[in-house]
Protein backbone atom coordinates (compact mmCIF):
# COMPACT_ATOMS: atom_id res chain seq x y z
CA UNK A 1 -16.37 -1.03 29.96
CA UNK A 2 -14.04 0.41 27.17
CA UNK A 3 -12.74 -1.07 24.63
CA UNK A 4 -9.60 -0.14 23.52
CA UNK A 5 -8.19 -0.46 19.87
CA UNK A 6 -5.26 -2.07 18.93
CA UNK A 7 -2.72 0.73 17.80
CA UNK A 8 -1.24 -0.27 14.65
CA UNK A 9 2.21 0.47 13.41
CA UNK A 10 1.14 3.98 12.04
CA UNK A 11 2.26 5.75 15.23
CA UNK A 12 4.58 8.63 14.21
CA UNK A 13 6.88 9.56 16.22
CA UNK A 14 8.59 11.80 13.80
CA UNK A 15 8.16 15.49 13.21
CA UNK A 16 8.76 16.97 9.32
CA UNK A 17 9.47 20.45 8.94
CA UNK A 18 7.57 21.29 6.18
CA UNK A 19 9.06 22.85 2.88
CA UNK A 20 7.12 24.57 1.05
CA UNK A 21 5.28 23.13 -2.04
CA UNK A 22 6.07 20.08 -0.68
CA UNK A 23 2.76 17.79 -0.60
CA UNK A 24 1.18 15.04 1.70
CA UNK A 25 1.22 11.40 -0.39
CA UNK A 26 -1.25 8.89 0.54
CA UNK A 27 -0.32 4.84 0.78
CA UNK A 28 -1.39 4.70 -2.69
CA UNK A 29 1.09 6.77 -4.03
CA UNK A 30 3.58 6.07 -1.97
CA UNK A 31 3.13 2.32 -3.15
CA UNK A 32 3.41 3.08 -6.47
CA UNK A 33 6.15 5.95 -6.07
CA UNK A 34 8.53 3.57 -3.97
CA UNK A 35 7.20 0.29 -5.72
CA UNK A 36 6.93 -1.49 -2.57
CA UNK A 37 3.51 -3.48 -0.95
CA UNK A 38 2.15 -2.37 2.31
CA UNK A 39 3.42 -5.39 3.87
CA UNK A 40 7.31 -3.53 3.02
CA UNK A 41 5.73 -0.48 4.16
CA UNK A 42 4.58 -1.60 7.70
CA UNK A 43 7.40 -3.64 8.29
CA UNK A 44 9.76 -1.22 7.61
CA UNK A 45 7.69 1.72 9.84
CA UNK A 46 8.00 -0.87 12.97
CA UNK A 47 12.16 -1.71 12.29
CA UNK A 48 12.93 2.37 11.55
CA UNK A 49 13.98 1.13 7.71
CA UNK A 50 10.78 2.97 6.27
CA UNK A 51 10.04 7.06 7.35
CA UNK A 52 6.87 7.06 9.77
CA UNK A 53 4.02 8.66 8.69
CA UNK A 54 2.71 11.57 9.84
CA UNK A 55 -0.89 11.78 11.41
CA UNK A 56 -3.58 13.45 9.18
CA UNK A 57 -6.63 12.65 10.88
CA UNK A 58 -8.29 10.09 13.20
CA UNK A 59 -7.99 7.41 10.40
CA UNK A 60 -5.84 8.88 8.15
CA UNK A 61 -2.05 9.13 7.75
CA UNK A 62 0.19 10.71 5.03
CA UNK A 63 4.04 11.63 4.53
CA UNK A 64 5.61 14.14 3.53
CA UNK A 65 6.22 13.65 -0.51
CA UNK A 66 10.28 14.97 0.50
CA UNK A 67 10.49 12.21 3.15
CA UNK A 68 9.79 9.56 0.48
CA UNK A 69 12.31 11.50 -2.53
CA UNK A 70 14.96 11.28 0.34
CA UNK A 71 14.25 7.93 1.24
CA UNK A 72 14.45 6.60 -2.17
CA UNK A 73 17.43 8.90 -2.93
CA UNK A 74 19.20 7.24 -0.09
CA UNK A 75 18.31 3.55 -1.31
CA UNK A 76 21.03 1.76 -2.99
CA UNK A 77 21.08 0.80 -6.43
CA UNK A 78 21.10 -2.42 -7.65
CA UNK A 79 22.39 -3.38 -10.98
């Protein structure tokens, strides 16, 4: 019998092109870049409000460190 594991919200469906010198951030930085939790992170992958990661590995995911400078360029400020 197989089991089969629960996919997660860290499907991309999204292709980058990659620039170059551009570099893959981990959920670490990209925590601390954006200032947000995981919790923002993950919710905002499933409702299309956060850029998808891409796939790195079997376990691992990254994004592109341009995805996340657009992404926060594109935020509005608050005052």
């Amino acid at each position: 019998m197989s089991q089969q594991r629960k996919s997660g919200a860290h499907k991309s469906k999204r292709k980058y092109k990659f620039k170059s010198g551009s570099k893959i951030l981990r959920r670490p930085v990209v925590k601390k870049t954006a200032g947000v939790s995981d919790s923002f992170i993950d919710r905002g992958i499933k409702d299309g409000t956060f850029p998808a990661p891409v796939k790195l590995g079997a376990r691992a995911v990254g994004w592109p460190d341009f995805v996340i400078y657009e992404w926060l360029s594109e935020r509005e400020v608050v005052s």
